[in-house]
Protein backbone atom coordinates (compact mmCIF):
# COMPACT_ATOMS: atom_id res chain seq x y z
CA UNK A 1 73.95 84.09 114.05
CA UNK A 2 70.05 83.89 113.65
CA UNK A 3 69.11 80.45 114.08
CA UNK A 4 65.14 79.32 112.99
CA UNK A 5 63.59 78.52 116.13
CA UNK A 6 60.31 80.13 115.09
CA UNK A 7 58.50 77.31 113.22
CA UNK A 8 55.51 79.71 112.32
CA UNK A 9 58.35 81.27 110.27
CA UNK A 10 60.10 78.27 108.75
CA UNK A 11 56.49 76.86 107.43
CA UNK A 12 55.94 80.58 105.68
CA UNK A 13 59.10 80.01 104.41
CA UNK A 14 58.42 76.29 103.06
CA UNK A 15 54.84 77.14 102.02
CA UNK A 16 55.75 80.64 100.29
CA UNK A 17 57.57 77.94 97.22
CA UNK A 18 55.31 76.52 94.99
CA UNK A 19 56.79 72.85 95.32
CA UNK A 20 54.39 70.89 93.50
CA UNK A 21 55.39 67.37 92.90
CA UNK A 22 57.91 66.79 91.11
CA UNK A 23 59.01 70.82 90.93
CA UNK A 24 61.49 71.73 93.97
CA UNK A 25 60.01 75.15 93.66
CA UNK A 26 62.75 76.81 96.17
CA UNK A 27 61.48 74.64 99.20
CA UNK A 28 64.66 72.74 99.58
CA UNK A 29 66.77 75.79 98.81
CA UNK A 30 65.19 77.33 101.75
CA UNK A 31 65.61 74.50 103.75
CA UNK A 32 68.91 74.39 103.16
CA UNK A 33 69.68 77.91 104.60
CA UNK A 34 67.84 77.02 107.56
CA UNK A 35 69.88 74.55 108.33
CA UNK A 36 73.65 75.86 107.25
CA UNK A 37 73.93 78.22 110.14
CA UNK A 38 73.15 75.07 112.59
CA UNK A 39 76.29 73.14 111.05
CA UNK A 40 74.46 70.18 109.04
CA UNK A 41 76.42 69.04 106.23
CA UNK A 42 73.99 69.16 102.98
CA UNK A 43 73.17 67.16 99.56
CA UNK A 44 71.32 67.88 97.18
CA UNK A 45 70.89 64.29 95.29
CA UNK A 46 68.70 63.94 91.83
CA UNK A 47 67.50 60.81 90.89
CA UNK A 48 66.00 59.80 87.67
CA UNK A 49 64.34 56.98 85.95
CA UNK A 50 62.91 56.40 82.20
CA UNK A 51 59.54 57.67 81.86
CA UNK A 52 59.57 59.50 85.21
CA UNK A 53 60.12 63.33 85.94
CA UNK A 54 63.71 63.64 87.73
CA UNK A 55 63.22 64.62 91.25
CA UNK A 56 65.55 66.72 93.76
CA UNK A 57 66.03 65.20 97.10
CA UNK A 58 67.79 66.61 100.45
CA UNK A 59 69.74 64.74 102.97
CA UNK A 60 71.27 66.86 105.90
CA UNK A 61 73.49 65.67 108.72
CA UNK A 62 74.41 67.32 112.29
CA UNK A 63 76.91 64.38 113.32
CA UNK A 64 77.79 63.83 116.59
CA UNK A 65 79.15 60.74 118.70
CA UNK A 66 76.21 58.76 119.52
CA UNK A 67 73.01 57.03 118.32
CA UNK A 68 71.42 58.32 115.19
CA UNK A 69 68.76 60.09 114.25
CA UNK A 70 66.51 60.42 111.57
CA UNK A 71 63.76 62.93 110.61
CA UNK A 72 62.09 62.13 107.52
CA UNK A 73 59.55 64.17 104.87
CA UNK A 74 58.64 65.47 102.28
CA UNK A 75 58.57 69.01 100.62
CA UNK A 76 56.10 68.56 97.54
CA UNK A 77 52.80 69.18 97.72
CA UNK A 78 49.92 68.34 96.14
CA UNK A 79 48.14 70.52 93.24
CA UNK A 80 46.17 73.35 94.96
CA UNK A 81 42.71 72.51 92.84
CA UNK A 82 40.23 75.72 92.35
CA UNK A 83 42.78 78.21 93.42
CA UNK A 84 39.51 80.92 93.56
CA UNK A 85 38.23 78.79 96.19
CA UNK A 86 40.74 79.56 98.62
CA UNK A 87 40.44 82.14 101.60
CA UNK A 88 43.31 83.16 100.96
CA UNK A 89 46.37 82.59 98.61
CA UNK A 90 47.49 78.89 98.84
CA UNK A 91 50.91 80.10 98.67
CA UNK A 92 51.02 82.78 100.67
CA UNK A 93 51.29 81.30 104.03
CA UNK A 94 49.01 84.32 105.60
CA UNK A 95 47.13 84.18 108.98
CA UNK A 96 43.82 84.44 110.06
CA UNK A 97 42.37 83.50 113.49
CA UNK A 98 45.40 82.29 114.87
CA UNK A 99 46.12 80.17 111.73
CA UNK A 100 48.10 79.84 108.96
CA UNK A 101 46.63 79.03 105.09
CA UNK A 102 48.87 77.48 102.52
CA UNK A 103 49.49 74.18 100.69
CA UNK A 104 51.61 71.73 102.37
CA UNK A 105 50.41 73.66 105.58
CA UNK A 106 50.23 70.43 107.21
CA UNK A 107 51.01 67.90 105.10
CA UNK A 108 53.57 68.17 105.42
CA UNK A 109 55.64 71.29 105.87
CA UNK A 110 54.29 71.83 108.76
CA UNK A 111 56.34 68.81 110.45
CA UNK A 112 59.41 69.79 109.00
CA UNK A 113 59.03 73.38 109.78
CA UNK A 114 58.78 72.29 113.35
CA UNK A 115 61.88 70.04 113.47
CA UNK A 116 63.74 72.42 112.03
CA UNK A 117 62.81 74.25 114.96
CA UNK A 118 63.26 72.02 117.50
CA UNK A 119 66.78 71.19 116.51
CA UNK A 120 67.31 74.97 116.20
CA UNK A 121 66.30 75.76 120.27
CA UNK A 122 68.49 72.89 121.56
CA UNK A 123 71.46 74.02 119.39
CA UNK A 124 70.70 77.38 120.28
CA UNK A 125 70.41 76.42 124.09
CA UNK A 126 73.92 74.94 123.86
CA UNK A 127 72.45 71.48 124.46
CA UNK A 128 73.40 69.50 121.17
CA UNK A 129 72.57 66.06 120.64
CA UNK A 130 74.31 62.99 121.48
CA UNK A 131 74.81 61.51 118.60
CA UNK A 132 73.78 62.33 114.93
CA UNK A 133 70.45 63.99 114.02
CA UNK A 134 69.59 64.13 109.91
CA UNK A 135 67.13 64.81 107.73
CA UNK A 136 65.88 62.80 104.68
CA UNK A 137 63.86 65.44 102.59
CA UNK A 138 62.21 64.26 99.20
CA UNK A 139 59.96 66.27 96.14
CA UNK A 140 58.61 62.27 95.21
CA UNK A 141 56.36 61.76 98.01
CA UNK A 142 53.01 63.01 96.53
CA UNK A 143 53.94 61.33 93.24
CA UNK A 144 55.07 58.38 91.59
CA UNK A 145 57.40 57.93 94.84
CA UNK A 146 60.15 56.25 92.33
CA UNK A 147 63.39 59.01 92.47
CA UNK A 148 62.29 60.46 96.41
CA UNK A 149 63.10 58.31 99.47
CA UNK A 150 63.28 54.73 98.17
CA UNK A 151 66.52 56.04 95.83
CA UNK A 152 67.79 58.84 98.65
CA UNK A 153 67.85 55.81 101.37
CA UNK A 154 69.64 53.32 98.74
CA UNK A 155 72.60 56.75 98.43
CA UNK A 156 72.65 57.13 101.84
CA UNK A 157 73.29 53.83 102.72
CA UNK A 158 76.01 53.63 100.08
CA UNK A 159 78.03 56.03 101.68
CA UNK A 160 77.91 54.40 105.11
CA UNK A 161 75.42 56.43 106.67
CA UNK A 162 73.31 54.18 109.22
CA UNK A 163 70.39 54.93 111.61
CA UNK A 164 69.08 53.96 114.73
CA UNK A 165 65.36 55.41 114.64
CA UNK A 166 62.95 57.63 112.32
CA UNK A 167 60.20 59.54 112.66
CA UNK A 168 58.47 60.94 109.69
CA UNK A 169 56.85 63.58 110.31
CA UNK A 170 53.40 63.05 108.73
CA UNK A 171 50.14 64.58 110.31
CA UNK A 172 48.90 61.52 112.34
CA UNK A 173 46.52 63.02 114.41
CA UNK A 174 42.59 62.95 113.55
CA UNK A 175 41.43 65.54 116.05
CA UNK A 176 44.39 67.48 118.70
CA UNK A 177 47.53 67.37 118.54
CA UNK A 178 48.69 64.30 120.77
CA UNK A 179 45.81 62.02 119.92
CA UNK A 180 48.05 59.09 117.47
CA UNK A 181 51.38 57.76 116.93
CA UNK A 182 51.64 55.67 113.86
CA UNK A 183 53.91 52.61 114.78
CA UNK A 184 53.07 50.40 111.32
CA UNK A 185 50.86 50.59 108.31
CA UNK A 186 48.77 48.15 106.64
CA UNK A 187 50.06 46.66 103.18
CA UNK A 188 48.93 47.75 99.93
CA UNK A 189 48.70 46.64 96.17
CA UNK A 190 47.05 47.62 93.29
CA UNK A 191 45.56 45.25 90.45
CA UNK A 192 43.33 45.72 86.83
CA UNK A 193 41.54 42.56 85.45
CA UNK A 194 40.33 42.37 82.33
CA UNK A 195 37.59 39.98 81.14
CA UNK A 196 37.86 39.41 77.39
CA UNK A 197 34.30 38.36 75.52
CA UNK A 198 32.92 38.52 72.63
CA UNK A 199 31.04 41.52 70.73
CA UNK A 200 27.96 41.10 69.34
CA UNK A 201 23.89 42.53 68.86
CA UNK A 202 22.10 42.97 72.18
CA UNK A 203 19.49 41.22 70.28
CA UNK A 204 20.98 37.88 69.70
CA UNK A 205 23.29 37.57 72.60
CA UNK A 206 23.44 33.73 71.76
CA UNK A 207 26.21 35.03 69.70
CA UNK A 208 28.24 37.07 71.96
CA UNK A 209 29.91 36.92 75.16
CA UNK A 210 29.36 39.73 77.29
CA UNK A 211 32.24 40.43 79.63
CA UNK A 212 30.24 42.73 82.06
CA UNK A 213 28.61 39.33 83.18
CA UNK A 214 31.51 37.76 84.01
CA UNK A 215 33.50 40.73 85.44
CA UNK A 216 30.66 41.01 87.80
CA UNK A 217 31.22 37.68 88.91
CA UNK A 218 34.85 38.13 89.07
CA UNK A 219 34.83 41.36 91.41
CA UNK A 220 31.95 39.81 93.48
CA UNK A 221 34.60 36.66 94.25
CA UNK A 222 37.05 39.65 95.34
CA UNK A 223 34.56 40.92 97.94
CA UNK A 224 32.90 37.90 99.46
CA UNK A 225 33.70 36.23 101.94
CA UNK A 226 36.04 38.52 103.74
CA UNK A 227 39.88 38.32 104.03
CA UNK A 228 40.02 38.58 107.57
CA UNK A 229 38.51 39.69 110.90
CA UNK A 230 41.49 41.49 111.59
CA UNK A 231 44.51 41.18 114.09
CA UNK A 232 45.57 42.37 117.49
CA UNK A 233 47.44 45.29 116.05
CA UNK A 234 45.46 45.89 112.71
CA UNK A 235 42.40 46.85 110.87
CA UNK A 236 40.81 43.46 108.76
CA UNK A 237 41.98 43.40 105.45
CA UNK A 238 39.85 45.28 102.99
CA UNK A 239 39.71 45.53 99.05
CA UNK A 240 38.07 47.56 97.05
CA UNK A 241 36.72 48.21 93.34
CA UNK A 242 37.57 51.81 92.33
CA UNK A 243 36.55 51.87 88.71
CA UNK A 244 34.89 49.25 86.54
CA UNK A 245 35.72 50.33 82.39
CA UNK A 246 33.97 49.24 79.21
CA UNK A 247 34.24 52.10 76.87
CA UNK A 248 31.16 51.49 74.99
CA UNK A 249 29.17 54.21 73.78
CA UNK A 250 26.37 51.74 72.07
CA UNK A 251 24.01 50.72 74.06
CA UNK A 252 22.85 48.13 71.59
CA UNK A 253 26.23 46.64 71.44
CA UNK A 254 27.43 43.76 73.52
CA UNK A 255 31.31 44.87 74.67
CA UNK A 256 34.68 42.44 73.77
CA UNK A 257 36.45 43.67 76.68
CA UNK A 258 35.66 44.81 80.49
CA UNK A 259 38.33 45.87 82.99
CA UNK A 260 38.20 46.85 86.28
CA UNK A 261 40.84 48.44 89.25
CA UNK A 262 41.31 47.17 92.80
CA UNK A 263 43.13 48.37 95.82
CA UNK A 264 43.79 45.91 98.53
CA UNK A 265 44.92 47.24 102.16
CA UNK A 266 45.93 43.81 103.94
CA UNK A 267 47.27 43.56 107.25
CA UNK A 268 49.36 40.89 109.37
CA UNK A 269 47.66 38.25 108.47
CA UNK A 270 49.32 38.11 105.00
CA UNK A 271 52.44 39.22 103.22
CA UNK A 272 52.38 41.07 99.56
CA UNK A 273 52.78 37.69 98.13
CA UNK A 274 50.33 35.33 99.63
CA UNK A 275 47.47 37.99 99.40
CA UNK A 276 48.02 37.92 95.64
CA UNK A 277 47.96 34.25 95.53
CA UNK A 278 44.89 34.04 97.46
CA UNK A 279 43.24 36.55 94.82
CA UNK A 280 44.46 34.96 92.00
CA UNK A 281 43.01 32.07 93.43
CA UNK A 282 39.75 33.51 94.22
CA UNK A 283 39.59 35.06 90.41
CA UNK A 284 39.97 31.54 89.05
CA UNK A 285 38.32 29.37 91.18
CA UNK A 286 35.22 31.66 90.00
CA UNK A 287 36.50 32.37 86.42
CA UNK A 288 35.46 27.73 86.59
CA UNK A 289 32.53 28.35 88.53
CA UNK A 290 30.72 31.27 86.89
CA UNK A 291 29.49 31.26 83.27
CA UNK A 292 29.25 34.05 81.24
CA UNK A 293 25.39 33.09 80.66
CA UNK A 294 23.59 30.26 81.95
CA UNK A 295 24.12 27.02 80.46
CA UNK A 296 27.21 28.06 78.80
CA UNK A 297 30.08 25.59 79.28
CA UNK A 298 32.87 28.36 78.47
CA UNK A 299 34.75 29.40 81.71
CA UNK A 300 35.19 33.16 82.28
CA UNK A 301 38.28 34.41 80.01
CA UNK A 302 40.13 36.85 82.60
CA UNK A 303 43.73 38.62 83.19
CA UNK A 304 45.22 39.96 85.99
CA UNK A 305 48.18 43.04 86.17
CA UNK A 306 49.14 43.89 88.91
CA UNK A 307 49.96 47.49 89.32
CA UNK A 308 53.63 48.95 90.46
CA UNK A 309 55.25 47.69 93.41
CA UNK A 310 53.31 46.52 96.35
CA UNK A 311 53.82 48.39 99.76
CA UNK A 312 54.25 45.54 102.52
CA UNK A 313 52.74 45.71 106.00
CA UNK A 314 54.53 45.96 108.71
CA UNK A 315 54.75 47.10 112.63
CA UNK A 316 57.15 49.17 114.59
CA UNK A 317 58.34 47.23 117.80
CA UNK A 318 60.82 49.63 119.51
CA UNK A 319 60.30 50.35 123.21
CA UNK A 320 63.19 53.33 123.23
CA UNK A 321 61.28 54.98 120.23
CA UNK A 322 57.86 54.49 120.69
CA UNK A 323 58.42 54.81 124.29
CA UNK A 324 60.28 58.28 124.70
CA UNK A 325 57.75 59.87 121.61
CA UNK A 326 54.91 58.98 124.12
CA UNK A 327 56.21 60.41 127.11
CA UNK A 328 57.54 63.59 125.38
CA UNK A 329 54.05 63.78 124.08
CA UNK A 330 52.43 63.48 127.43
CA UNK A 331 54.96 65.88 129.07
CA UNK A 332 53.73 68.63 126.50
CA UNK A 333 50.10 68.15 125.68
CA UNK A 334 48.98 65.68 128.88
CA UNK A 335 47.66 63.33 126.36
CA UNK A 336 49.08 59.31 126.23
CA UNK A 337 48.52 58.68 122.14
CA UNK A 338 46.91 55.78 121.16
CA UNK A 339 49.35 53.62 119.02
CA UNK A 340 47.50 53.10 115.08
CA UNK A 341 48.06 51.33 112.24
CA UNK A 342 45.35 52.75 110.34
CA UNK A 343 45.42 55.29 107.50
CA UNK A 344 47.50 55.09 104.03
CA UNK A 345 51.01 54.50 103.28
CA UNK A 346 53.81 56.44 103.53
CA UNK A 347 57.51 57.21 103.18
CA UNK A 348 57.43 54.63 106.36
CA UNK A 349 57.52 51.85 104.23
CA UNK A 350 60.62 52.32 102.60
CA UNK A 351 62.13 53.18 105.80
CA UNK A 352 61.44 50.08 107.69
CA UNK A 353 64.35 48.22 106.05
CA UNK A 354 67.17 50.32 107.74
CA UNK A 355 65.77 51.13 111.06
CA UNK A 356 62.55 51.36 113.56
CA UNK A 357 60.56 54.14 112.38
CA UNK A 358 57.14 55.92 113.74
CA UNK A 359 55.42 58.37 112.09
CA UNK A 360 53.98 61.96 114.10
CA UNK A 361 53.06 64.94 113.24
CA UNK A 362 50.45 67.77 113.31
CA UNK A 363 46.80 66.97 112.81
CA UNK A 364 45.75 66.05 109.27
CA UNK A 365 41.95 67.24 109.02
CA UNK A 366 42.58 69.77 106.29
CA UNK A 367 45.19 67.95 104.39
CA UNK A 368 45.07 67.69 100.50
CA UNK A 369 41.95 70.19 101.19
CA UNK A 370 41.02 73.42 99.88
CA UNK A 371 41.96 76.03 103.16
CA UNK A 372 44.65 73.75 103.85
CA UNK A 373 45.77 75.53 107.31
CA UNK A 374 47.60 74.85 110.83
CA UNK A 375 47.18 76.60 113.77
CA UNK A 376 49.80 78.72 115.26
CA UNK A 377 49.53 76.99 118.53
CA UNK A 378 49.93 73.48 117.65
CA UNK A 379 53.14 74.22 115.49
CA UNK A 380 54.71 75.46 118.45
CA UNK A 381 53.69 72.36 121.07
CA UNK A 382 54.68 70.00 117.68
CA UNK A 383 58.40 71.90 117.98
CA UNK A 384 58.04 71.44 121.72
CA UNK A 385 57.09 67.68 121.84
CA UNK A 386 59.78 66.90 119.15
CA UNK A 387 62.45 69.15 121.55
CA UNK A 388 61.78 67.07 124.45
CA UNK A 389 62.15 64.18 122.61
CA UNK A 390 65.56 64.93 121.01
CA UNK A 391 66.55 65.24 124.53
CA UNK A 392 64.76 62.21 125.82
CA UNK A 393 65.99 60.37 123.32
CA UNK A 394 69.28 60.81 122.98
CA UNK A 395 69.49 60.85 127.08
């Protein structure tokens, strides 16, 4: 029995199936037959929801008597862009220089490739784990992230499964391999407001009310002063504008409507809730405040939407976990990781609610990037690094 202890040959594998979101694209039937021969007991759940693409999910479990485990990803990938642009093929998983080009090279195949691995040699090695390891694979992650992990840990859960720990395997490193565990991640929510005015001739703008003016008052409220100076274990809060809309081609025509889009990463400080009271506040104290035009009594005529579901912040504080990742990373590489909070969300989020989870993986320079690529020697210290720490971990 072959088992796949070679990650440089399970990532050709993953990366070789065109698995962009929501498409499975033969990356989770592959996985699958890596993991058969090792004993893991497999499902293939699909979830759907109206007005979203149905989406194919994996969950795989080695069970044992003991703790469990949880390794966590994600098999989509993003859309390759200019595919002429690439070295070479984006799915095609070749190597040049001692490195391997392909989408999903290492975000985040890569990680899973290298799991896979890891829990190969110590099977292999006749050292099995234990407890339980399993793997919670989605095709959502890169997309609307509606029918991928939130919906795979709700089925899970309903059939009794419980965990102990998670990593998700995520590149978290900015520079080598060993630099940053991620033990939390800042908050995040999404917002539109529109400002509603009146049309009329740029020429008599006594009879109009022009919503640019008071959307620029509105987003300049957002900005100033700041949220925060930050905490102990996070970045300060930031917001920002990513697109201000009017959709008027006349430029002798005074606009009805003006919307713009916000992003707000909060930390600690707050919770999903009381950030969007304090900008609800902040859009209406100056919605009173600012006029449209000088000596205009009307207040500022404004909506707010806020956009899907917020991600909440939140912070990892598990010594066994964060404590047995760092030393199996400083066994391997001789680095001690710093412990971040910074960066995006992730599948993290939704993971926090049944267990202590960290996130590690390869380094994410050329992620989402044209050339996406991984060198050959940092998937093997990655499988190395998580093999210590399945046998760290489970003692």
């Amino acid at each position: 029995m072959t088992l796949p202890t070679d990650p440089a040959e399970n990532l050709a594998q993953l990366i070789r199936c065109p698995s962009v979101t929501p498409a499975e694209g033969g990356a989770l039937s592959a996985l699958e037959v890596m993991l058969q021969p090792m004993g893991f007991a497999i499902d293939r759940p699909t979830f759907s929801e109206d007005g979203t693409p149905d989406v194919e999910n994996l969950y795989a479990r080695l069970s044992g008597n003991g703790p469990h485990l949880m390794f966590a990803g994600h098999t989509d990938v993003v859309p390759v862009g200019d595919e002429a642009a690439w070295t070479l093929p984006p799915f095609g998983a070749e190597i040049r220089n001692g490195e391997m080009y392909g989408r999903g090279a290492v975000d985040m195949k890569g990680g899973i490739a290298c799991f896979v691995a890891a829990v190969a040699r110590v099977v292999a090695a006749g050292r099995a784990p234990r407890g339980s390891v399993s793997l919670l694979i989605t095709g959502d992650e890169e997309g609307p992230s509606i029918n991928g992990t939130t919906k795979l840990l709700d089925w899970a859960a309903a059939r009794g499964e419980t965990w102990d720990a998670a990593i998700v395997g995520e590149p978290t490193n900015p520079d080598s391999l060993g630099d940053m565990i991620k033990i939390g991640r800042r908050g995040s929510l999404s917002g539109i407001i529109t400002v509603n005015g009146r049309q009329g001739h740029v020429a008599y703008p006594h009879l109009a009310d022009n919503p640019v003016r008071g959307l620029m008052s509105l987003v300049d409220a957002l900005l100033v002063p700041v949220f925060d100076k930050g905490t102990k274990d996070f970045q300060p809060t930031n917001l920002e504008v990513t697109t201000i809309d009017v959709g008027n081609p006349a430029s002798n025509v005074i606009p009805a409507r003006a919307t713009a889009v916000f992003n707000i990463r909060f930390n600690d400080t707050w919770t999903a809730e009381t950030v969007q009271a304090e900008i609800h506040n902040r859009l209406d104290r100056a919605a009173g405040r600012r006029k449209y035009r000088a000596g205009r009594k009307q207040r500022i005529d404004f909506e707010l939407v806020w956009r899907d579901r917020p991600s909440h912040v939140f912070l990892t504080r598990d010594d066994k976990l964060v404590g047995t990742l760092s030393a199996s990373i400083g066994a391997v590489t001789g680095r001690t990781p710093a412990l971040s909070t910074s960066g995006g969300t992730s599948d993290a989020r939704f993971i926090k609610d049944f267990c202590p989870v960290v996130e590690f993986g390869l380094v994410g320079k050329t992620m989402h990037m044209v050339d996406e690529r991984v060198a050959l020697s940092d998937l093997e210290t990655l499988t190395q690094i998580y093999e210590r720490f399945l046998q760290d971990w489970f003692g």
